[in-house]
N, C-alpha and C. Protein backbone atom coordinates (compact mmCIF):
# COMPACT_ATOMS: atom_id res chain seq x y z
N UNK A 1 -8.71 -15.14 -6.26
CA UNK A 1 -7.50 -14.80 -5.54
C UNK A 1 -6.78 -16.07 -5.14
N UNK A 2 -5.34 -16.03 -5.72
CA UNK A 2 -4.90 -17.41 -5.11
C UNK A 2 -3.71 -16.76 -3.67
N UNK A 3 -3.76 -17.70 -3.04
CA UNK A 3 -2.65 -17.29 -1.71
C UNK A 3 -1.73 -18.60 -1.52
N UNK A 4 -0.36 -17.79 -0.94
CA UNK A 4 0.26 -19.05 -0.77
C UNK A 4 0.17 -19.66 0.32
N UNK A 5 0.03 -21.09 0.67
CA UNK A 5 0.20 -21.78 1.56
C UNK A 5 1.21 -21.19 2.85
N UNK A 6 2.37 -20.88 2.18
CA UNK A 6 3.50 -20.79 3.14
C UNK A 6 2.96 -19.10 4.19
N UNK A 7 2.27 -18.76 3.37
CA UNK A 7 1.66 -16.97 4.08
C UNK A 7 0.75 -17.59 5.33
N UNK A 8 0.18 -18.69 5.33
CA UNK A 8 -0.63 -19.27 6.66
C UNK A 8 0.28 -19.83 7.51
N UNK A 9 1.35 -20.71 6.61
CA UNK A 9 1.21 -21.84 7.62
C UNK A 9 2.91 -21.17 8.42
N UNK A 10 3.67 -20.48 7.34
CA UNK A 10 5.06 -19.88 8.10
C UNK A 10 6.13 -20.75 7.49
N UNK A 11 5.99 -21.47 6.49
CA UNK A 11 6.74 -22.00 5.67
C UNK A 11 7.44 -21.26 4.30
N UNK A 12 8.44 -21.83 4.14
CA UNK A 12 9.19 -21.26 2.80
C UNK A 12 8.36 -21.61 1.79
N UNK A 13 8.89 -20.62 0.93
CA UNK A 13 7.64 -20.44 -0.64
C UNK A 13 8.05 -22.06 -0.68
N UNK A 14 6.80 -22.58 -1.42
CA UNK A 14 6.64 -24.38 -2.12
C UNK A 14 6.93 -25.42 -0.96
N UNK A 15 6.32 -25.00 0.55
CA UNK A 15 6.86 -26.16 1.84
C UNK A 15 6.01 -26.88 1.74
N UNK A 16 5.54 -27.80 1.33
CA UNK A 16 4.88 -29.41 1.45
C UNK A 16 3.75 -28.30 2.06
N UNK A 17 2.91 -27.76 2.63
CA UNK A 17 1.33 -27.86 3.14
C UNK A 17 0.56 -28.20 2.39
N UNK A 18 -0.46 -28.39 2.56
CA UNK A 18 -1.43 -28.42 1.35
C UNK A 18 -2.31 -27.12 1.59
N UNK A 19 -2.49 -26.18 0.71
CA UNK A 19 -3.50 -25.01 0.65
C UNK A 19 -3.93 -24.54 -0.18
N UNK A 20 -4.69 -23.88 -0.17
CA UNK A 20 -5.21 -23.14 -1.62
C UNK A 20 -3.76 -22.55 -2.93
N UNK A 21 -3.22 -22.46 -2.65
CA UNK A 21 -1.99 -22.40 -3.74
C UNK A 21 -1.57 -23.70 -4.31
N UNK A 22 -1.14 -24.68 -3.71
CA UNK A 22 -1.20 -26.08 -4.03
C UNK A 22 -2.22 -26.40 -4.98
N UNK A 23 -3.61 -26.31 -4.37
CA UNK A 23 -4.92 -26.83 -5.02
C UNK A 23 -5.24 -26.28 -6.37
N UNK A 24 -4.70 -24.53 -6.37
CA UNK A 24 -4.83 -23.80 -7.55
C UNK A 24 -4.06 -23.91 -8.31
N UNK A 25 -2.66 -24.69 -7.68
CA UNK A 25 -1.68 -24.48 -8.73
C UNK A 25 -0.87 -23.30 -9.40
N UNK A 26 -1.32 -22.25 -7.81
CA UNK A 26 0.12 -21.55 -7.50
C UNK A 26 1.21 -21.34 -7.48
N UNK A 27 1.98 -20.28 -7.77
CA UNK A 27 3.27 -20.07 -7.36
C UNK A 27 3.97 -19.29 -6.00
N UNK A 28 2.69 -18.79 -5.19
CA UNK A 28 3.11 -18.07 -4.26
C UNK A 28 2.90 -16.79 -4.64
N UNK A 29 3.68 -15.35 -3.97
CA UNK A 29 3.48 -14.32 -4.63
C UNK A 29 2.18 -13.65 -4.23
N UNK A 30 2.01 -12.13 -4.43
CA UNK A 30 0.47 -11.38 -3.85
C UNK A 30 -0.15 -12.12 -4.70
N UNK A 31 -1.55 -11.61 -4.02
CA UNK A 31 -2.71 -12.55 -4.51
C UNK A 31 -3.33 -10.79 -5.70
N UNK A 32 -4.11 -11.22 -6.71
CA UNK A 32 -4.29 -10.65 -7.47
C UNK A 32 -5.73 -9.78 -6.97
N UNK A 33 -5.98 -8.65 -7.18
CA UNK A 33 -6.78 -7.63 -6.17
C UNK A 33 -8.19 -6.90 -7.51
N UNK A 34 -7.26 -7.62 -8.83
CA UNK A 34 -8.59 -6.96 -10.16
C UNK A 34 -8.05 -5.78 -9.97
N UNK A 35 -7.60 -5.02 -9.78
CA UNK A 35 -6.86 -3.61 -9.84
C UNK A 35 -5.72 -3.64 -10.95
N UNK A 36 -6.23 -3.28 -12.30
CA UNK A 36 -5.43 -3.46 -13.12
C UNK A 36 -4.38 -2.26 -13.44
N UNK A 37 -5.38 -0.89 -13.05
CA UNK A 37 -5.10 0.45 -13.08
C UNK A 37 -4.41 1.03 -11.96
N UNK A 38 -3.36 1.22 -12.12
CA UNK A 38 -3.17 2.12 -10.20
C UNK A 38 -2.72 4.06 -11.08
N UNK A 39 -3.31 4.07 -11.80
CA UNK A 39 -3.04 5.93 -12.18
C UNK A 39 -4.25 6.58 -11.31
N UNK A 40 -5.44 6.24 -10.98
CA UNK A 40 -6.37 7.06 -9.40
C UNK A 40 -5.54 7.00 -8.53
N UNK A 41 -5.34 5.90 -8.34
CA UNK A 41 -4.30 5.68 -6.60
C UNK A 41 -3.21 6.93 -6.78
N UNK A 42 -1.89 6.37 -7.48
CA UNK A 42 -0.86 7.75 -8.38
C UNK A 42 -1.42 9.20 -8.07
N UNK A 43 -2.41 9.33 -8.60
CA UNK A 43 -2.97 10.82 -9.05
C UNK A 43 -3.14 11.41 -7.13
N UNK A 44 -4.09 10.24 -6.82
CA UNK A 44 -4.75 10.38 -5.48
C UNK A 44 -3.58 10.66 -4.31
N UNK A 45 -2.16 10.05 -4.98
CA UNK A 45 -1.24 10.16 -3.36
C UNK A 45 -0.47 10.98 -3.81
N UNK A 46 -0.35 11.76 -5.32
CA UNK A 46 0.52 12.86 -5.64
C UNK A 46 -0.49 14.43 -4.66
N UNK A 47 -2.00 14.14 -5.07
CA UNK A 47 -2.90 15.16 -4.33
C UNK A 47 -2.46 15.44 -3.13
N UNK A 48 -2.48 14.41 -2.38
CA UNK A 48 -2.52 14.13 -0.68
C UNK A 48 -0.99 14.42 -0.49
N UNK A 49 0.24 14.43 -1.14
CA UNK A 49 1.57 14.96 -0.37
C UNK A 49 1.37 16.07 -1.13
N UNK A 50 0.74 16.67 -2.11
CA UNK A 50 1.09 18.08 -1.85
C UNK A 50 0.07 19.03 -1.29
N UNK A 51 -0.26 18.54 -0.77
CA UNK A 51 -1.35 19.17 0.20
C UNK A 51 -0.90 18.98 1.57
N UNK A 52 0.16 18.33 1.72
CA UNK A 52 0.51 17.83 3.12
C UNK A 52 1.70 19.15 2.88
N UNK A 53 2.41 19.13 1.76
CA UNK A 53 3.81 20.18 2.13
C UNK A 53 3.13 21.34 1.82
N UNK A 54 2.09 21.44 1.25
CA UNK A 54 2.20 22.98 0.97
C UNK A 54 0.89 23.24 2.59
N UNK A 55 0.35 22.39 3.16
CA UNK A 55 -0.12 23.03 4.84
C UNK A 55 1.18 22.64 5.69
N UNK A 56 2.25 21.90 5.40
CA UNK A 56 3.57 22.11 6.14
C UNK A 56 4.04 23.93 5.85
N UNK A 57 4.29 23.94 4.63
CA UNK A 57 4.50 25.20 4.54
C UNK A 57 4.25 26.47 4.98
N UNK A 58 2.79 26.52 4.77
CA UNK A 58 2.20 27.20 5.60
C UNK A 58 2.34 27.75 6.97
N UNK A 59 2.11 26.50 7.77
CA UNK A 59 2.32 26.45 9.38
C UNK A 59 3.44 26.69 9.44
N UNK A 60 4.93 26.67 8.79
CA UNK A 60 5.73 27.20 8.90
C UNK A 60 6.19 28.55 8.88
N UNK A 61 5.91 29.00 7.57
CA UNK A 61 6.41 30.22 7.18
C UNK A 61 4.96 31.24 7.87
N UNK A 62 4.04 31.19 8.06
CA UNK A 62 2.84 31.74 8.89
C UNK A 62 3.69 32.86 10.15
N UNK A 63 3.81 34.10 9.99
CA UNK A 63 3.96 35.23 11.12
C UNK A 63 3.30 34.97 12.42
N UNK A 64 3.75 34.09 13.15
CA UNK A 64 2.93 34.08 14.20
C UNK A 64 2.76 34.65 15.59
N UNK A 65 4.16 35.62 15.66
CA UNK A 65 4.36 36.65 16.32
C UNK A 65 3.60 37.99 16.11
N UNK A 66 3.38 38.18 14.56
CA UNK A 66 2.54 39.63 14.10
C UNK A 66 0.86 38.87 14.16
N UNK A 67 0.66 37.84 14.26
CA UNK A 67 -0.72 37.48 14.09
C UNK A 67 -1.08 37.65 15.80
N UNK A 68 -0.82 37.62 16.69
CA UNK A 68 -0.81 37.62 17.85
C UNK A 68 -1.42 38.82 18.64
N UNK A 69 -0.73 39.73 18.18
CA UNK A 69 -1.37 41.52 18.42
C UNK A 69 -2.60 41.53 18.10
């Protein structure tokens, strides 16, 4: 993982510090995570909002005046 200098120190991308981006011969920019794939993640947050609108739905449209009796 390389990081930029300027993410520690509060400097503009390429400010004179010396840090691990310097040393690596960085450009700045996220640091690389080996996550080459993001279609689980995709799949995983298409699951999770529609599961969020369709129990929005629910709790909405739900009779909750006739459920009451």
């Amino acid at each position: 993982m390389r990081f930029s200098s300027a993410f520690f120190c509060g400097l503009p991308h390429g400010g004179g510090a010396a840090g691990p981006a310097s040393v690596a011969g960085g450009s700045g920019g996220l640091a690389e995570t080996g996550a080459g794939d993001h279609g689980a993640l995709t799949a995983l947050g298409l699951v999770a909002g529609t599961v969020i609108l369709l129990g929005g739905a629910v709790f909405t449209f739900t009779p909750w005046r006739r459920l009451r009796r």
